[in-house]
C-alpha atoms as a PDB file:
ATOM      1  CA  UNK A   1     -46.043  -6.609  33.476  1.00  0.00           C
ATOM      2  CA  UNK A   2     -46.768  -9.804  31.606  1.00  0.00           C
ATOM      3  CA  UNK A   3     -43.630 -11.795  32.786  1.00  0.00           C
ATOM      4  CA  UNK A   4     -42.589 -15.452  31.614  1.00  0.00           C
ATOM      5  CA  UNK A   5     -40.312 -16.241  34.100  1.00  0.00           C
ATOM      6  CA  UNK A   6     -37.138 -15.021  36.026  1.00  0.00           C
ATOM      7  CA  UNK A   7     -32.992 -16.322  36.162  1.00  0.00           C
ATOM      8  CA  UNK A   8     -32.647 -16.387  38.990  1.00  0.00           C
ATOM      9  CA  UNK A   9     -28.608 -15.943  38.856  1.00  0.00           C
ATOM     10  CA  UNK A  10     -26.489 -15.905  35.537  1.00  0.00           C
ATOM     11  CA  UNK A  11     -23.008 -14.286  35.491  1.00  0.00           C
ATOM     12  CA  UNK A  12     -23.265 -14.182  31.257  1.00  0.00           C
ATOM     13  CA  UNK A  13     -26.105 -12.110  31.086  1.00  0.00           C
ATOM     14  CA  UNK A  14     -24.693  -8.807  31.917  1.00  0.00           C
ATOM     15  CA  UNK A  15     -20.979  -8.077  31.095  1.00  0.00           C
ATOM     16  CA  UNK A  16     -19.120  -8.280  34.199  1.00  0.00           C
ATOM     17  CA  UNK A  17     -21.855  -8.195  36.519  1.00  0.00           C
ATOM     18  CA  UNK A  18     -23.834 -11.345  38.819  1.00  0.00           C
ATOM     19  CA  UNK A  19     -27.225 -10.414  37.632  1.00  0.00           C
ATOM     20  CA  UNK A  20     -30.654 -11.560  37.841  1.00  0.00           C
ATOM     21  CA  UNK A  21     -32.903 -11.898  34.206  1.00  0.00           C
ATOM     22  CA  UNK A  22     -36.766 -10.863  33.760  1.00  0.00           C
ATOM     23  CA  UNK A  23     -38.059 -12.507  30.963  1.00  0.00           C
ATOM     24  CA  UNK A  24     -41.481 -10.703  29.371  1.00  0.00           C
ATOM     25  CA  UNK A  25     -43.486 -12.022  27.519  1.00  0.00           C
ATOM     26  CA  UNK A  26     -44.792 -11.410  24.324  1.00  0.00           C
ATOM     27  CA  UNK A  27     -43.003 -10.215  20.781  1.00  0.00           C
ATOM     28  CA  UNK A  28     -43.432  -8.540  17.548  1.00  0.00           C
ATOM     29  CA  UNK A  29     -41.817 -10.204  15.871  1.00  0.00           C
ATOM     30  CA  UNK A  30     -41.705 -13.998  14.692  1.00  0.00           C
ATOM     31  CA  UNK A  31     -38.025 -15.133  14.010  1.00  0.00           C
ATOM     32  CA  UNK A  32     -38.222 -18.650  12.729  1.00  0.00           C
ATOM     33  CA  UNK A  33     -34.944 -19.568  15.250  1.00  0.00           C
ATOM     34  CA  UNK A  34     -36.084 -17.816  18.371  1.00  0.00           C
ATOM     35  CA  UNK A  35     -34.999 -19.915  21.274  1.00  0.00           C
ATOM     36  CA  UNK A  36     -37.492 -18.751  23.756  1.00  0.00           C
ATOM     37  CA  UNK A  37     -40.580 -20.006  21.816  1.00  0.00           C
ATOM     38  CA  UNK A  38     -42.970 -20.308  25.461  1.00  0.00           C
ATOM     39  CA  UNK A  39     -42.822 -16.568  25.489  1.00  0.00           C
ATOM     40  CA  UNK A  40     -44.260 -15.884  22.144  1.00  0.00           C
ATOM     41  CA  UNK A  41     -46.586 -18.530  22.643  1.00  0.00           C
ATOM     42  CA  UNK A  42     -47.093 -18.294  25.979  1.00  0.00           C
ATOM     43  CA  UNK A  43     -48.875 -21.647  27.940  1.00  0.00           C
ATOM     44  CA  UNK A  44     -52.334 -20.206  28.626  1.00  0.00           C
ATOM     45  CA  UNK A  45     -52.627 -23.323  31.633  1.00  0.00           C
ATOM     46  CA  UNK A  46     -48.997 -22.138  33.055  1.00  0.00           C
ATOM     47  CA  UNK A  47     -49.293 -20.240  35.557  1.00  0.00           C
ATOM     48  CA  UNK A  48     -48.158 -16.351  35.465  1.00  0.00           C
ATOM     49  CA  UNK A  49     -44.701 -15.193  37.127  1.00  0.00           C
ATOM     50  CA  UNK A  50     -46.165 -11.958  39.415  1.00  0.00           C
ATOM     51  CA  UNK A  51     -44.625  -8.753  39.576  1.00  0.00           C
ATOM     52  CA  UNK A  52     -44.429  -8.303  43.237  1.00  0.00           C
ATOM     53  CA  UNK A  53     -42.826 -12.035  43.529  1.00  0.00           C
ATOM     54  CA  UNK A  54     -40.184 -10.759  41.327  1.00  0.00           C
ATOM     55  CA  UNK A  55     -39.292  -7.245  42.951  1.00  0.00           C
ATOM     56  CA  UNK A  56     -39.701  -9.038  46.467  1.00  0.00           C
ATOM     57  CA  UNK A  57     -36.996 -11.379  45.140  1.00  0.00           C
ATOM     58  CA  UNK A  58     -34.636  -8.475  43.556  1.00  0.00           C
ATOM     59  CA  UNK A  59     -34.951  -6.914  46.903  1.00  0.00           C
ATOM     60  CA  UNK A  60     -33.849  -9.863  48.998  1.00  0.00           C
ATOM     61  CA  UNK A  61     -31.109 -10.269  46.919  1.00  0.00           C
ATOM     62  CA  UNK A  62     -29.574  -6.690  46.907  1.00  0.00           C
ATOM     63  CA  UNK A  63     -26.231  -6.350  47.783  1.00  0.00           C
ATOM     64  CA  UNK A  64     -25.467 -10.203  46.417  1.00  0.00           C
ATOM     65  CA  UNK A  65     -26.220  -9.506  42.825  1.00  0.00           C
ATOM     66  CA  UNK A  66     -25.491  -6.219  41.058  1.00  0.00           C
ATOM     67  CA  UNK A  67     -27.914  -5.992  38.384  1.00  0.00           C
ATOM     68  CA  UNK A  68     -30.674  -7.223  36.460  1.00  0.00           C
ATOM     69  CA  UNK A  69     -31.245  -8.025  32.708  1.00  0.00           C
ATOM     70  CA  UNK A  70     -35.051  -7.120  31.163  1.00  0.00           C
ATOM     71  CA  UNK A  71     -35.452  -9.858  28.206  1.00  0.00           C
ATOM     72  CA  UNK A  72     -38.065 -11.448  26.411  1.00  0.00           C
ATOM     73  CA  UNK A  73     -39.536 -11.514  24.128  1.00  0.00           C
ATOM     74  CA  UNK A  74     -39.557  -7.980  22.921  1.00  0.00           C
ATOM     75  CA  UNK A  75     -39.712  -6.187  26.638  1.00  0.00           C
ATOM     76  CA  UNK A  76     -40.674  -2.596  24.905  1.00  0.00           C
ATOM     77  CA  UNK A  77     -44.010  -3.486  23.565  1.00  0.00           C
ATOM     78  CA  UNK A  78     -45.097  -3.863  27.594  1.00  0.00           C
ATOM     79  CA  UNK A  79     -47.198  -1.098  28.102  1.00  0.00           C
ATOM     80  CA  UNK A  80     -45.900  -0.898  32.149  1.00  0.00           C
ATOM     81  CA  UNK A  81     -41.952  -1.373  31.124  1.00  0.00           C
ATOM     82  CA  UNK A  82     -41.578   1.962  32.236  1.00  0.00           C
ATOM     83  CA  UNK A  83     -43.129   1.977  35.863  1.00  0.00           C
ATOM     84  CA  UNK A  84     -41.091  -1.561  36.253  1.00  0.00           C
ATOM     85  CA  UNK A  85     -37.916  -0.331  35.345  1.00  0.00           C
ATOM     86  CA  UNK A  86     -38.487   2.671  37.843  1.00  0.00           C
ATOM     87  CA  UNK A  87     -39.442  -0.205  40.790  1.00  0.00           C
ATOM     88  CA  UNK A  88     -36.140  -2.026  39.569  1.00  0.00           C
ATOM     89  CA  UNK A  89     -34.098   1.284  39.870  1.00  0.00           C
ATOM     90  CA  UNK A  90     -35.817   2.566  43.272  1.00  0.00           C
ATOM     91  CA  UNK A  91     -34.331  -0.558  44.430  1.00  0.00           C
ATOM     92  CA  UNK A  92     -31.115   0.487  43.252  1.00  0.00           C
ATOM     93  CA  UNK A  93     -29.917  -2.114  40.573  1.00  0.00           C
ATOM     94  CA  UNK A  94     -28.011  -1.269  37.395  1.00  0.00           C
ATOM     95  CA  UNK A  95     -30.216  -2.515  34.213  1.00  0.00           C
ATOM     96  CA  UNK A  96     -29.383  -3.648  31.236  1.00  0.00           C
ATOM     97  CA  UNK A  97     -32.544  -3.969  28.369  1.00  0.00           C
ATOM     98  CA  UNK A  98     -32.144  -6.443  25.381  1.00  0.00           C
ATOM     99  CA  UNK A  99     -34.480  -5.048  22.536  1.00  0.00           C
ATOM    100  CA  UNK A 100     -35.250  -5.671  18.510  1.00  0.00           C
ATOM    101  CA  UNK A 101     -35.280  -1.859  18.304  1.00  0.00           C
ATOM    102  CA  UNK A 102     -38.753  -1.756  17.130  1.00  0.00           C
ATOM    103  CA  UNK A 103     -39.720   0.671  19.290  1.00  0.00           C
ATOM    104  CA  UNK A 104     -37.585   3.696  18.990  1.00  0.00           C
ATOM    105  CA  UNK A 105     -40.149   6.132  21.043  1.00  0.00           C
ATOM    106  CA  UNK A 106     -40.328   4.085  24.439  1.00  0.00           C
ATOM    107  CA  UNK A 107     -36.192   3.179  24.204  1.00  0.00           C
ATOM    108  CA  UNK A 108     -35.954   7.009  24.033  1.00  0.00           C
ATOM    109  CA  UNK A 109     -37.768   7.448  26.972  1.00  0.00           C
ATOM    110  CA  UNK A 110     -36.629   4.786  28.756  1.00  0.00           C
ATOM    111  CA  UNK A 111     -33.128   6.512  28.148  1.00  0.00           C
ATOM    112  CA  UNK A 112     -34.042   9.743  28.954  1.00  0.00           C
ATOM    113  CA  UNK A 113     -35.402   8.886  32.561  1.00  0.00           C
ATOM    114  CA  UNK A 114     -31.883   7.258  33.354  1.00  0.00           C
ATOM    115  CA  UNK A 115     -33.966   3.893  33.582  1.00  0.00           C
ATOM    116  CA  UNK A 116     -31.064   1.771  31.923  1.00  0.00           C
ATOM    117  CA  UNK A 117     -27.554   1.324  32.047  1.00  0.00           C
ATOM    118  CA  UNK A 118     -26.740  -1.401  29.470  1.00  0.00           C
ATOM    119  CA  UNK A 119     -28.530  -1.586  25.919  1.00  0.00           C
ATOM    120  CA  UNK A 120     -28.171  -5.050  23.884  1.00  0.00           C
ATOM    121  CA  UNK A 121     -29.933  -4.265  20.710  1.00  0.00           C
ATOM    122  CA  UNK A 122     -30.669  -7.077  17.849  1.00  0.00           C
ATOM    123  CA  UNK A 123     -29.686  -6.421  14.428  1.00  0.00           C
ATOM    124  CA  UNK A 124     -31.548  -9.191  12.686  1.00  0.00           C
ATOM    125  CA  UNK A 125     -30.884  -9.193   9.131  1.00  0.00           C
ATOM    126  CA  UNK A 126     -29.960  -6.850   6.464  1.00  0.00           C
ATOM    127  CA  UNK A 127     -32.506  -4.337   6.029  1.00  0.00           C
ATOM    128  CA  UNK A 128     -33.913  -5.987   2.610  1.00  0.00           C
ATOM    129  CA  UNK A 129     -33.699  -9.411   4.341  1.00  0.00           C
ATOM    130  CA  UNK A 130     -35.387  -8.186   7.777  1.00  0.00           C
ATOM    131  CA  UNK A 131     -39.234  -9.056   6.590  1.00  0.00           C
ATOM    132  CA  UNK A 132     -38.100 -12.256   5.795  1.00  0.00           C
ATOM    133  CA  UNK A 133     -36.205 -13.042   8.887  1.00  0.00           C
ATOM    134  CA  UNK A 134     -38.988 -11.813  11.356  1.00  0.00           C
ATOM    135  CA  UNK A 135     -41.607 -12.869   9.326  1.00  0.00           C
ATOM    136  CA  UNK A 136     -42.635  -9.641  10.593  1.00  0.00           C
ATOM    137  CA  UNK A 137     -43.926  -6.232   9.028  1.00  0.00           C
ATOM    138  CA  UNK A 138     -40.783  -4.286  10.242  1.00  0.00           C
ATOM    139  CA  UNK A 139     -40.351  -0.434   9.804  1.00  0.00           C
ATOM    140  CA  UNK A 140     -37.062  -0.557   9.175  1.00  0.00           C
ATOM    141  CA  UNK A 141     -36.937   3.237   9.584  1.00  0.00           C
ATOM    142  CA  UNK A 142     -38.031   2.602  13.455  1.00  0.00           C
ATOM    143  CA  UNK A 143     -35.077   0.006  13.619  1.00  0.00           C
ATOM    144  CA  UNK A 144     -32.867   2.616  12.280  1.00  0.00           C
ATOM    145  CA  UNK A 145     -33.826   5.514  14.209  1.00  0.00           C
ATOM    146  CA  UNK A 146     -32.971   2.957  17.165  1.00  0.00           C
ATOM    147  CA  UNK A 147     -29.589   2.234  16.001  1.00  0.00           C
ATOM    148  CA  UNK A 148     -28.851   5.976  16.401  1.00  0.00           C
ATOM    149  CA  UNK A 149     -30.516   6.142  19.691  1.00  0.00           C
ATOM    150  CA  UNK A 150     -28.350   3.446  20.876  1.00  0.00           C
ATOM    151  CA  UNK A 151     -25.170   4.434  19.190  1.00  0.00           C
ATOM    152  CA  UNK A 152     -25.583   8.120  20.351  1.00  0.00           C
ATOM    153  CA  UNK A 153     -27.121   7.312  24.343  1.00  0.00           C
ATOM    154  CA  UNK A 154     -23.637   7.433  26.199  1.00  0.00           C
ATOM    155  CA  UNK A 155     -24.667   4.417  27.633  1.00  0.00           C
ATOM    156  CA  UNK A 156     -22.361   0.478  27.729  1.00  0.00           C
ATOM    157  CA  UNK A 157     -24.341  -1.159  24.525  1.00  0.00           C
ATOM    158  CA  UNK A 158     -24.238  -3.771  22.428  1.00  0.00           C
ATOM    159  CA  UNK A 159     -25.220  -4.978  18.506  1.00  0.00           C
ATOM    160  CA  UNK A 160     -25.830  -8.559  17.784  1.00  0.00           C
ATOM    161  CA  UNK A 161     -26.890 -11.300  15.550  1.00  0.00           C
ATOM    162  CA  UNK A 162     -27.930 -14.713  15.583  1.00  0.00           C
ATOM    163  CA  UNK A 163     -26.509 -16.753  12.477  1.00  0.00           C
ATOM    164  CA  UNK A 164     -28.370 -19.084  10.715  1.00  0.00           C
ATOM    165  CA  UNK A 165     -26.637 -20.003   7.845  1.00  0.00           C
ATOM    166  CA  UNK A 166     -29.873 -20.517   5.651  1.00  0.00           C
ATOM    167  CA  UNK A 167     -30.919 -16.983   6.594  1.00  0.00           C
ATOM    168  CA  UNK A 168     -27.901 -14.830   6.335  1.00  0.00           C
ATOM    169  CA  UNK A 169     -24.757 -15.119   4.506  1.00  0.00           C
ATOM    170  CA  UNK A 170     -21.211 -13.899   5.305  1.00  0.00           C
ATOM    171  CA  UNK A 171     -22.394 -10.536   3.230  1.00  0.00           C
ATOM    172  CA  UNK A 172     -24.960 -10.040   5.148  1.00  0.00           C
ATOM    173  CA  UNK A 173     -23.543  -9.642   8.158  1.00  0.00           C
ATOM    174  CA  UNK A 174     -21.270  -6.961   6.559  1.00  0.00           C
ATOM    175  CA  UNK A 175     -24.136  -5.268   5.295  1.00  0.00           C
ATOM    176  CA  UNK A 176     -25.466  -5.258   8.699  1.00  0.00           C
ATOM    177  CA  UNK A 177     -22.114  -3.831  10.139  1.00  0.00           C
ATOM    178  CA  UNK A 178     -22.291  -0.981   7.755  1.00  0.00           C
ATOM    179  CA  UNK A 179     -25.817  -0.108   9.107  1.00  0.00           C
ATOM    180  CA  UNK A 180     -24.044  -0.047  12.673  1.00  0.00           C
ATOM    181  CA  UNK A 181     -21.097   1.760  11.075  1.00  0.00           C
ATOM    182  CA  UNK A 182     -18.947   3.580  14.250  1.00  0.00           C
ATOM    183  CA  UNK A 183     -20.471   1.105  17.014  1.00  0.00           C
ATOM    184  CA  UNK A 184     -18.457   0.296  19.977  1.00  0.00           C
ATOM    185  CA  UNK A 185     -19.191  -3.891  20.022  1.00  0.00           C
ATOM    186  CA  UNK A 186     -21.012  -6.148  17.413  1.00  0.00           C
ATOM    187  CA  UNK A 187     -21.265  -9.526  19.002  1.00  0.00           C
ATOM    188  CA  UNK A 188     -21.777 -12.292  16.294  1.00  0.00           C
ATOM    189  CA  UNK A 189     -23.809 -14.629  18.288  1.00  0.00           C
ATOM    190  CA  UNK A 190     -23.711 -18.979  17.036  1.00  0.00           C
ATOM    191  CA  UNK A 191     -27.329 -20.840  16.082  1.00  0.00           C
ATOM    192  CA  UNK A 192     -27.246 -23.517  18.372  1.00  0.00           C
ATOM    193  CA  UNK A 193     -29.957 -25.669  17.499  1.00  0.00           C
ATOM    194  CA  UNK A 194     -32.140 -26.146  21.167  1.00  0.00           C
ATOM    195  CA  UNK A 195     -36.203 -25.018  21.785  1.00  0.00           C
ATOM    196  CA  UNK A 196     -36.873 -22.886  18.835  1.00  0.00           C
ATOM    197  CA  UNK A 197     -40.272 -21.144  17.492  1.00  0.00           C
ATOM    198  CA  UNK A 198     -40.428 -23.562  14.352  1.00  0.00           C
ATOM    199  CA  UNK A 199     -38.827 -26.758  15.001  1.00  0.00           C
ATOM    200  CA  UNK A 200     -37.848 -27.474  11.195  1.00  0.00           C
ATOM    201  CA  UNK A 201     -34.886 -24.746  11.786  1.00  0.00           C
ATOM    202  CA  UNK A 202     -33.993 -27.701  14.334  1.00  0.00           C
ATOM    203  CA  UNK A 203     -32.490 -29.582  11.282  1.00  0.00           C
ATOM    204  CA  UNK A 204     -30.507 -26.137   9.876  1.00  0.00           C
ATOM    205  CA  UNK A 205     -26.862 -26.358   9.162  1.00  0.00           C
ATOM    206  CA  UNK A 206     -24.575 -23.693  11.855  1.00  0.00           C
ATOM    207  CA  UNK A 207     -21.767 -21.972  10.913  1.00  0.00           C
ATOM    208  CA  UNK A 208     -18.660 -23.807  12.617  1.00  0.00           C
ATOM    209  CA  UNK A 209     -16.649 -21.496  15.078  1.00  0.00           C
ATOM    210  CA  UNK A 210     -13.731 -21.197  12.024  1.00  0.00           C
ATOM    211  CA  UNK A 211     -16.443 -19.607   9.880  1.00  0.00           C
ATOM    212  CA  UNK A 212     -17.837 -16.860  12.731  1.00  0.00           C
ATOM    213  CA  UNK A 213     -14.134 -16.003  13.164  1.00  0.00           C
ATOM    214  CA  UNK A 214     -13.531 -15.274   9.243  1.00  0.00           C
ATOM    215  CA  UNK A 215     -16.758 -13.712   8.884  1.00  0.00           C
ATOM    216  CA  UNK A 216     -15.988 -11.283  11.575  1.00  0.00           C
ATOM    217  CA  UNK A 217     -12.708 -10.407  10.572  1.00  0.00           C
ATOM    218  CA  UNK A 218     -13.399  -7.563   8.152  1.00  0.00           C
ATOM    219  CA  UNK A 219     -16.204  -6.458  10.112  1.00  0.00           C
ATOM    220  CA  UNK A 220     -13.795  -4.080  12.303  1.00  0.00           C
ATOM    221  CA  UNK A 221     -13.609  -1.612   9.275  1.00  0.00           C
ATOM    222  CA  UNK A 222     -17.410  -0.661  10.612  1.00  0.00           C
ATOM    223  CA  UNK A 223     -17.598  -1.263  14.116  1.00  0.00           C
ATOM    224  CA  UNK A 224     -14.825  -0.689  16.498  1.00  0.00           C
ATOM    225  CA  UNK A 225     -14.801  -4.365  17.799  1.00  0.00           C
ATOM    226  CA  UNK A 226     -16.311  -7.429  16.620  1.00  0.00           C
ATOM    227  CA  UNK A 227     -16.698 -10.853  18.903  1.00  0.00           C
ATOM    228  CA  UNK A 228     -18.047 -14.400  18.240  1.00  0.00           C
ATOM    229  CA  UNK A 229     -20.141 -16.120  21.030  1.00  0.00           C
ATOM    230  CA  UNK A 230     -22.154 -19.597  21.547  1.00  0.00           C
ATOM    231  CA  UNK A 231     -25.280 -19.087  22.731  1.00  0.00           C
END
């Protein structure tokens, strides 16, 4: 596993649990806004977080916290996600996996194995925006495909988006709800301006608190619930 680095302890990562986050690195995608830019570009002078330091840690710290949170990055595209998320289970730890969905075929399997207990799934755009929000070749039938996965698993999930108000307008995140159309929780999540991936989108304009909470009002005629949080 190619890992960036590891929280410790965070009790907002996973709903209602004190959890632990492993943060991969790597992505395929290249949103403009991403706040964990020294993943995509990883440092190649910093030196790597290793495996066995972070399941030696999980293991020490069984019974204190009660799950872990797999991040990135884009976690899916790691070729060993699978045998990590075993380890992670073995030592008996709900998971919960935050994706882009790209990847339909390994969160299937990754499903299927009983390897996760909590899905957070990115919704990034619109489908006829999503190109230009990545800046990334998406096949938006792969993202679909994973909506349905998600939707359908049984599992505790979540749909989200990050607002930035030069990217996505109040339609477009009603377009996006219709794409999620029956899901449990859409989570509207604030741009807050920090360490991003191109530091011009440092100077971008948020939507103000009042303006998440209208947008997501009529968003609860396609999803069951709709929230706003700060990031």
């Amino acid at each position: 596993m190619l890992i960036g680095g590891c929280t410790r302890f965070s009790l907002i990562e996973y709903p209602g649990r004190i959890c632990a986050a492993v943060f991969t690195k790597g992505c395929n995608f290249k949103c403009p806004y991403c706040h964990n830019p020294e993943l995509i570009k990883p440092d190649p002078h910093q030196a790597p977080v290793l495996e066995h330091e972070v399941l030696d840690f999980l293991k020490m710290r069984h019974g204190k916290l009660d799950g872990v949170v797999v991040t990135g990055g884009e976690p899916t595209i790691q070729t060993d996600l699978i045998p990590f998320l075993e380890k992670i289970k073995k030592i008996g730890y709900p998971v919960k996996l935050n994706t882009n969905g790209s990847l339909p075929a390994v969160l299937k399997s990754i499903i299927g194995l009983g390897l996760v207990d909590y899905v957070a799934m990115d919704i990034k755009a619109p489908f006829d925006k999503y190109w230009n929000v990545t800046n990334s070749l998406v096949d938006l039938k792969k993202i679909m495909r994973s909506v349905n996965l998600v939707i359908n698993s049984g599992l505790d999930y979540e749909f989200r988006t990050t607002l930035v108000k030069s990217l996505l307008t109040p339609e477009d995140i009603l377009e996006i709800s219709k794409i999620i159309k029956g899901a449990k929780l859409y989570i509207l999540q604030k741009f807050v301006p920090s360490k991003l991936l191109d530091p011009n989108f440092l100077k971008e304009e948020t939507y103000s608190d009042e303006e998440l909470i209208e947008i997501a009002k009529p968003l609860e005629e396609f999803v069951e619930k709709c929230i706003v949080r700060q990031n």
